[in-house]
Protein backbone atom coordinates (compact mmCIF):
# COMPACT_ATOMS: atom_id res chain seq x y z
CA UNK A 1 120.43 97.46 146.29
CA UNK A 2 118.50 99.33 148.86
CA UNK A 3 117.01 102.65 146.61
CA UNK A 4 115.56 105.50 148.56
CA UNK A 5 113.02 106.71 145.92
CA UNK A 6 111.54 110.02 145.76
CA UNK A 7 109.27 111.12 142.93
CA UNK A 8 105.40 112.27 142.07
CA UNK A 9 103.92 108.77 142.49
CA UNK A 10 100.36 108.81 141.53
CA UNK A 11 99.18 106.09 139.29
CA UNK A 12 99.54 108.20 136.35
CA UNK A 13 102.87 109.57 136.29
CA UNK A 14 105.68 107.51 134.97
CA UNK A 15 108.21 107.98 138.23
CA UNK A 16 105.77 105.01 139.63
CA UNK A 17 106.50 103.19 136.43
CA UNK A 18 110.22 103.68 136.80
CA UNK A 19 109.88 102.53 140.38
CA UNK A 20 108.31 99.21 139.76
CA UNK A 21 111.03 98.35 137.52
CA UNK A 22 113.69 98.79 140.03
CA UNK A 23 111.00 96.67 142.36
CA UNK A 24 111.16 94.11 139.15
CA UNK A 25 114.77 94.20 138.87
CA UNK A 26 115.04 92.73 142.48
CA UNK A 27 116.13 95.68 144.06
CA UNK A 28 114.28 97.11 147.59
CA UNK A 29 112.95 100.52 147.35
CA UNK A 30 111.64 102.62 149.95
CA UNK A 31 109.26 105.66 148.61
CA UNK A 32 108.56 108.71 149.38
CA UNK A 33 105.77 110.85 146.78
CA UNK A 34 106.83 114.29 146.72
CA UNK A 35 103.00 114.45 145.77
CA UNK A 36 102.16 114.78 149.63
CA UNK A 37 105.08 117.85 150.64
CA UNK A 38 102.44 120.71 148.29
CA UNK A 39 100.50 123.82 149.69
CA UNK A 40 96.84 123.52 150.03
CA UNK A 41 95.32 125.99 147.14
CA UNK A 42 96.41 126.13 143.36
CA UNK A 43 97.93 129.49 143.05
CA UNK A 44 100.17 128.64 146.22
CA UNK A 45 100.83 125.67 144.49
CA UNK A 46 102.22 127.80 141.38
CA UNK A 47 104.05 129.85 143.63
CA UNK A 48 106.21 127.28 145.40
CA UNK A 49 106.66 125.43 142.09
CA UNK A 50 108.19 128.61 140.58
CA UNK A 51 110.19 129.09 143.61
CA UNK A 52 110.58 126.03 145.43
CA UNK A 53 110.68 127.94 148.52
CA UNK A 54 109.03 127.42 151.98
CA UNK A 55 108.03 125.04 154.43
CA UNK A 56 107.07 122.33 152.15
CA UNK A 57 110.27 121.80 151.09
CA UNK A 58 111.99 122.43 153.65
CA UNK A 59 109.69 119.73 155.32
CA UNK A 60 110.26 117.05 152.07
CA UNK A 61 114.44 117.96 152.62
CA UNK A 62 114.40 117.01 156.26
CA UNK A 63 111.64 113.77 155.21
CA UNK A 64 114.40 112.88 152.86
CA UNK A 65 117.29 113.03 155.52
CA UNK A 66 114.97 111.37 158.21
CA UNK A 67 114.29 108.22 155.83
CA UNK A 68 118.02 107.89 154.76
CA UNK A 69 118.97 107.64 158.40
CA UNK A 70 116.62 105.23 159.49
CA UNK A 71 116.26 103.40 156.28
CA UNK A 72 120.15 103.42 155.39
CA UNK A 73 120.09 102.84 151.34
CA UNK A 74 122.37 102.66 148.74
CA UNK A 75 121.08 104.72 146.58
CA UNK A 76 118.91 108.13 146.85
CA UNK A 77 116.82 108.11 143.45
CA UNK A 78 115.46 111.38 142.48
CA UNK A 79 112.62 111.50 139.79
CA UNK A 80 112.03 114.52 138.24
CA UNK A 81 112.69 116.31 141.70
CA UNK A 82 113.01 119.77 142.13
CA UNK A 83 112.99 120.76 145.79
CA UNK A 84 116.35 119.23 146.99
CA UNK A 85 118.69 121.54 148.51
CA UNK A 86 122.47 121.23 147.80
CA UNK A 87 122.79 120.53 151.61
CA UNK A 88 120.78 117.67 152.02
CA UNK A 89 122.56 116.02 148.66
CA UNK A 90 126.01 116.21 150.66
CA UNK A 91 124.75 114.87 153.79
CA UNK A 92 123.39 112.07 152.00
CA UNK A 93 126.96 111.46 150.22
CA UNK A 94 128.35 112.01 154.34
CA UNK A 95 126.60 109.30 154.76
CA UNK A 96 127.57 106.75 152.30
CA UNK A 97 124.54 107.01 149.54
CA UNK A 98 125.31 107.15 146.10
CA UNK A 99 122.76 110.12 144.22
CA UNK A 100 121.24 110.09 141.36
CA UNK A 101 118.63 112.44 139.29
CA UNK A 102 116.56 111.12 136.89
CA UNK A 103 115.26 114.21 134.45
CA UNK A 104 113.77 114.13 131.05
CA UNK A 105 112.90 117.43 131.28
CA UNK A 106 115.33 120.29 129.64
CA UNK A 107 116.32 122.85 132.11
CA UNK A 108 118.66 124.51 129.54
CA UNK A 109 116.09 124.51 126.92
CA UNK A 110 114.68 127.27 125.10
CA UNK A 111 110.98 126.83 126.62
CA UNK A 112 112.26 128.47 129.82
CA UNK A 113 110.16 126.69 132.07
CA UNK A 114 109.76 127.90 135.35
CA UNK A 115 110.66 125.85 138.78
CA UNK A 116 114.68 125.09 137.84
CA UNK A 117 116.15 127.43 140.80
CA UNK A 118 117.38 124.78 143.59
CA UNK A 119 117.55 121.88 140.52
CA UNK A 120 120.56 123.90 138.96
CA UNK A 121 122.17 124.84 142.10
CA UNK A 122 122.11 120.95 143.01
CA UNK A 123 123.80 119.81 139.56
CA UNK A 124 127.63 119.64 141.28
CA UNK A 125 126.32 116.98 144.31
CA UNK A 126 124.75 114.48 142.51
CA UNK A 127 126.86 111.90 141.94
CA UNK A 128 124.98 110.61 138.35
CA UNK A 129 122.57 112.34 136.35
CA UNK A 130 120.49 110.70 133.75
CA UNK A 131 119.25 112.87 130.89
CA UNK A 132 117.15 111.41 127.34
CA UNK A 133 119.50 114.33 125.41
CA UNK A 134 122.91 114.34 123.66
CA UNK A 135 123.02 118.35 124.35
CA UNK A 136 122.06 117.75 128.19
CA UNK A 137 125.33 115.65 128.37
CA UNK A 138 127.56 118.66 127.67
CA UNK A 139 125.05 121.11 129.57
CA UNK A 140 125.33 119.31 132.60
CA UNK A 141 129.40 119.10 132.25
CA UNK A 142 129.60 122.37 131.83
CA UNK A 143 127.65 122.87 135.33
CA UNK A 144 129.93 120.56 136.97
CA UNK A 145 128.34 117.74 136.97
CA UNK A 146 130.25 114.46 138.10
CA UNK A 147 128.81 112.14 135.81
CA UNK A 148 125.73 111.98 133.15
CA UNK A 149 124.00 109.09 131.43
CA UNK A 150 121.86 109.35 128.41
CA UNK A 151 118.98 107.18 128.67
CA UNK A 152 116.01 106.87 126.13
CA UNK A 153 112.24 107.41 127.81
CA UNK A 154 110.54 104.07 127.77
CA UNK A 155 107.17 101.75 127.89
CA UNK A 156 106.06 100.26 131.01
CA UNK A 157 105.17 96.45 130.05
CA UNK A 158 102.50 95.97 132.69
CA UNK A 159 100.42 98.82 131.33
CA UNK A 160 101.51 98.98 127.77
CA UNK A 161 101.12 95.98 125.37
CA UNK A 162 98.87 94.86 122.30
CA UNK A 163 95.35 93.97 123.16
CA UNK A 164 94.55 90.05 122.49
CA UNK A 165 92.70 87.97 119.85
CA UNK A 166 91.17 88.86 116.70
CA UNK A 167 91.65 92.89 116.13
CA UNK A 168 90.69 95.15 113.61
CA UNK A 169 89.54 98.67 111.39
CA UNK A 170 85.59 97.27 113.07
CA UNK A 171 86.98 97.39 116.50
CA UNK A 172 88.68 101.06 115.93
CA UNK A 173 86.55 103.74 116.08
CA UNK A 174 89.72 107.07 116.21
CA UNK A 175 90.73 107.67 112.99
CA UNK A 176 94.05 109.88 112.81
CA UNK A 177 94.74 109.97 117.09
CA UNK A 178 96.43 111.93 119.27
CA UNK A 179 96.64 112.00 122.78
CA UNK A 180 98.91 114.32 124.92
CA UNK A 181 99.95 117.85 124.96
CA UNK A 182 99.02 121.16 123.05
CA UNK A 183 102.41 122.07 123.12
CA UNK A 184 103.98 123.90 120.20
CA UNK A 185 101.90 123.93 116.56
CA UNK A 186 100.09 120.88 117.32
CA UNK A 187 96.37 122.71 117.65
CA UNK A 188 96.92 124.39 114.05
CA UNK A 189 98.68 121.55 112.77
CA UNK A 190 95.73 118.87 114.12
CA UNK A 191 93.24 121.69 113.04
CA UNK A 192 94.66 121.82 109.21
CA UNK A 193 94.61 117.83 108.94
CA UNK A 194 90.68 117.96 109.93
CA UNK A 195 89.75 121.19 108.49
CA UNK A 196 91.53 121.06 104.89
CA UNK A 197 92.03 117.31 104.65
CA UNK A 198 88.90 116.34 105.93
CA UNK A 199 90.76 113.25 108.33
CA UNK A 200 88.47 112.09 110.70
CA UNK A 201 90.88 113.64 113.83
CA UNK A 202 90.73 112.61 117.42
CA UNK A 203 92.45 114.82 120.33
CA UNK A 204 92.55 113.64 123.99
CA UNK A 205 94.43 115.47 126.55
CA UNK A 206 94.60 118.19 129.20
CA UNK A 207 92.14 121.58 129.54
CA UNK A 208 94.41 123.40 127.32
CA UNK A 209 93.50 121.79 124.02
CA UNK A 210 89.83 123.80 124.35
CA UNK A 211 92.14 127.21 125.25
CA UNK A 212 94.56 126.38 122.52
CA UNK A 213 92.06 124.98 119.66
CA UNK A 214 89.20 126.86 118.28
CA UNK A 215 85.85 126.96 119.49
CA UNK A 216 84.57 124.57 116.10
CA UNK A 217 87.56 122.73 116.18
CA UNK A 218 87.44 121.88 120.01
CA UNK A 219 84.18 121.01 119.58
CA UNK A 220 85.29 118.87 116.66
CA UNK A 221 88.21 117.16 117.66
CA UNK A 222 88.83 117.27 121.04
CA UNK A 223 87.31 114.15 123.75
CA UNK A 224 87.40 116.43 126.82
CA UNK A 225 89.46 113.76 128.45
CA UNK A 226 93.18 113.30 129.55
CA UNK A 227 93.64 109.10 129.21
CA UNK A 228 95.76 107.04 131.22
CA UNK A 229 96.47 103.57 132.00
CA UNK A 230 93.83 101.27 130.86
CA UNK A 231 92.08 104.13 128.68
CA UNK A 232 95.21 105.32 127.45
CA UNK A 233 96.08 101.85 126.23
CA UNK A 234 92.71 100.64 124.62
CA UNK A 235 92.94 104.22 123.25
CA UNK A 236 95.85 103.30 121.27
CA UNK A 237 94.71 100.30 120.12
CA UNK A 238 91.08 102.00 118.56
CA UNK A 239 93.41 104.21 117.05
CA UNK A 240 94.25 103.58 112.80
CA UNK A 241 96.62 105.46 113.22
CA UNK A 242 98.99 106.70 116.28
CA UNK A 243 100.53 110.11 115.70
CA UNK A 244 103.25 110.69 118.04
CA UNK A 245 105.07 114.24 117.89
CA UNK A 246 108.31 115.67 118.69
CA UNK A 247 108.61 118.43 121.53
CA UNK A 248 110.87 120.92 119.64
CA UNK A 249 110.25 123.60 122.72
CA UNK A 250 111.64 120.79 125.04
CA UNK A 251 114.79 120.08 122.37
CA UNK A 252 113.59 116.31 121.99
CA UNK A 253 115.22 114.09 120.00
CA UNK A 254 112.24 111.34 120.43
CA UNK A 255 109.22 110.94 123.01
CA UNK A 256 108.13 108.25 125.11
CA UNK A 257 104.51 107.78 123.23
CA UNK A 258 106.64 106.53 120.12
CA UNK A 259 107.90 103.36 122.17
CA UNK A 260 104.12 103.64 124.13
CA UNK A 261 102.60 103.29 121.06
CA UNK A 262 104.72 100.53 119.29
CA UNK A 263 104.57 98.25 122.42
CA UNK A 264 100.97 99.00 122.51
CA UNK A 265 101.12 96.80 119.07
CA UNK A 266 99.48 100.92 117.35
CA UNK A 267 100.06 101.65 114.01
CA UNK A 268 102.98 104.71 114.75
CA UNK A 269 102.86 107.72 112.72
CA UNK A 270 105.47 109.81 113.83
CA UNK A 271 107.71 112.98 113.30
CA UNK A 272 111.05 112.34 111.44
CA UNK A 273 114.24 112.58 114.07
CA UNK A 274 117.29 111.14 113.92
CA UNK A 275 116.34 109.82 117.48
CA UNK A 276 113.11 108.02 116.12
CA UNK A 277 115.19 106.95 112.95
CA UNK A 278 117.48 105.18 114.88
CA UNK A 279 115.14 103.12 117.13
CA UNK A 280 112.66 102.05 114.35
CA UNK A 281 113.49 101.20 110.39
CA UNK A 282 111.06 103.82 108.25
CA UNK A 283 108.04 101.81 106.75
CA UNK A 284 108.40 98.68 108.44
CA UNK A 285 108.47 99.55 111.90
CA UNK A 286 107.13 103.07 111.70
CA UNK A 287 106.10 105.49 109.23
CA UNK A 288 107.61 109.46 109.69
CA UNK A 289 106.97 112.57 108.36
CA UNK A 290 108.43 115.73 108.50
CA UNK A 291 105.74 118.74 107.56
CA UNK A 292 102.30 119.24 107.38
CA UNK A 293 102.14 117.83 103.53
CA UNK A 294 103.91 114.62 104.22
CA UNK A 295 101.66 113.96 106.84
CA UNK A 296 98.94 114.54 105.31
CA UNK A 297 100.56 112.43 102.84
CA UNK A 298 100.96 109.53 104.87
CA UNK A 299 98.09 109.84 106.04
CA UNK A 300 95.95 109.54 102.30
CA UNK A 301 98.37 106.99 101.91
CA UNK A 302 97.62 104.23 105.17
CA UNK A 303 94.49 105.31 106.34
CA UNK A 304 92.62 103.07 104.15
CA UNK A 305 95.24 100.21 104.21
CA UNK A 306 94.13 98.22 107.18
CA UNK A 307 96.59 95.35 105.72
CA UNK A 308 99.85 97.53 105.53
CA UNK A 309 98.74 99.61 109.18
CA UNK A 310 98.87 95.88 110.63
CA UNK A 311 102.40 94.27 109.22
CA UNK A 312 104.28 97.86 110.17
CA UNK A 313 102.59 97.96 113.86
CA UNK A 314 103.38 93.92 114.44
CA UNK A 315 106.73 94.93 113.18
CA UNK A 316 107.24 98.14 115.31
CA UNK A 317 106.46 96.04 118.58
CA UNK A 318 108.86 93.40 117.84
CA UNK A 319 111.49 95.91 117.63
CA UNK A 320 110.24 97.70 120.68
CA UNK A 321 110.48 94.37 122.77
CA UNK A 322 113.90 92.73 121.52
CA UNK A 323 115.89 96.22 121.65
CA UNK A 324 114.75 97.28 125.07
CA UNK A 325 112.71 99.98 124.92
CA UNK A 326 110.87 98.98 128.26
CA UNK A 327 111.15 100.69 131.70
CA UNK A 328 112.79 97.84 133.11
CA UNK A 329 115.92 97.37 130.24
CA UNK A 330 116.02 101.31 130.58
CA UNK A 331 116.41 101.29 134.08
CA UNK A 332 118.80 98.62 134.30
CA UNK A 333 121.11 100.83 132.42
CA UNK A 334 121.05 103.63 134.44
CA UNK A 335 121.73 100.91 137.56
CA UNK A 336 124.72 99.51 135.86
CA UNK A 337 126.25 102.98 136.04
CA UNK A 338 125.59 103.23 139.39
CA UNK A 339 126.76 100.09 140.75
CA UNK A 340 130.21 101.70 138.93
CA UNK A 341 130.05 105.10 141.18
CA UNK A 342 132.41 105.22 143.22
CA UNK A 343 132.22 107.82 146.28
């Protein structure tokens, strides 16, 4: 298919990652990085986002319309998107192009996040959604939506895989790792683990780990660096262990740096879900916890067994690999549905 792909496309966001694996599938895309339709100054910036209001958008609406005509695709992919109007969705479906949204993110969720105003209005005129959440399904029914897909978030192969040769506890030098967000407990939680267990904790990620940590522990724990690509990879593999966290704010039922991690060939310790349960078997392919004690548990209990951190992370990227959990067998999914729309 022709796919008319609009998303935040810089090297570090996943919409790329999503977009070469329609590329890989065979498929011709034709981009456009909503990146490039955003006000010069960062409170602007905020104030658009929280609005999605003003020339910028009404600039990336008409871009959109523009492309479509000249371009004439199948398919109008939107990735993560939230300056479409309801208006430019219909004239897109006058034309002949199936529509689909691609969001991980929970608008109905209990975080409340800001920037949702034209996204809900535009829930009706897409003609697929594709949500990672069994609650989103009904949510999106309930707003009139013609049709949703759950979909699981997923590794991008080209950028995530084990690192080659002899590897081992001499070549990793983070002990108990995370890298990502400061959302929810995780600053007290990472805190308690270096402060009353004593586990040599590292923390990469965005500014808001040295707001939300204290001034010892920032200094501590935290690299000063958000890690991506390349770094985020080798990251992951000087890690002993991988601890991967679930978003309660954002309702999760598993997150993408579980499958990241695993097809990174990390040792995975992650938070117990019934979403994570069902995608790896507990102790060979992953080890869970639920709780600050278990944890720190599981911790006491593989830090110091190179052997056993080895078998479970071999194991946890076989499974990641011959079940799909890659961009491209993710994708593919949500393309099978579409080739079924009907408009």
């Amino acid at each position: 298919m022709k796919i008319l792909y609009v998303g935040q496309l810089s090297p570090n966001d996943s919409a790329l990652y999503r977009m070469w694996a329609l590329e890989r599938l065979g498929h011709t895309v034709v981009a456009i990085d909503c990146l490039a339709y955003q006000p010069q100054g960062e409170l602007l910036r905020k104030v658009v986002y929280r609005a999605q209001v003003g020339p910028w958008v009404a600039r990336l609406n008409r871009d959109i319309l523009a492309a479509a005509k000249r371009e004439k695709p199948d398919v109008f992919w939107a990735d993560k998107l939230l300056g479409l109007t309801p208006r430019t969705l219909d004239q897109l479906r006058a034309m002949g192009v199936k529509t689909v949204s691609y969001m991980i993110d929970n608008a109905f969720g209990p975080r409340r996040d800001p920037g949702w105003r034209l996204y809900m209005k535009d829930i009706p005129h897409f003609d697929l959604h594709v949500v990672q959440r069994d609650k989103n399904i009904a949510d999106y029914m309930e707003r009139g939506a013609r049709d949703v897909i759950k979909i699981q978030t997923a590794y991008e192969p080209t950028i995530h895989f084990p690192v080659e040769g002899a590897w081992g506890d001499k070549d990793r030098d983070r002990g108990v790792s995370f890298i990502g967000t400061s959302y929810d407990d995780r600053p007290a939680f990472l805190t308690r683990l270096w402060r009353e267990r004593g586990f040599p904790v590292v923390i990469s990620g965005d500014r808001m780990w040295n707001v939300r940590l204290d001034a010892e522990a920032a200094k501590a724990l935290y690299t000063g660096t958000e890690l991506y690509g390349k770094d985020y990879r080798e990251a992951v593999w000087r890690s002993k262990i991988n601890l991967s966290f679930i978003t309660h704010s954002n309702q999760d039922e598993f997150v993408h740096k579980s499958f990241e991690i695993a097809a990174c060939g990390g040792f995975l310790l992650a938070e117990r879900s019934a979403g994570h349960e069902a995608r790896f078997v507990e102790g060979e392919e992953a080890v869970f916890f639920t709780g600050f004690d278990e944890c720190a548990e599981k911790i006491r209990r593989y830090l110091p067994d190179e052997v056993a951190r080895d078998r479970i992370a071999q194991a946890g990227w076989a499974r990641a690999v011959r079940d799909g959990y890659s961009n491209d067998a993710q994708v593919g999914k949500i393309v099978a549905r579409l080739e079924a729309v009907r408009l």
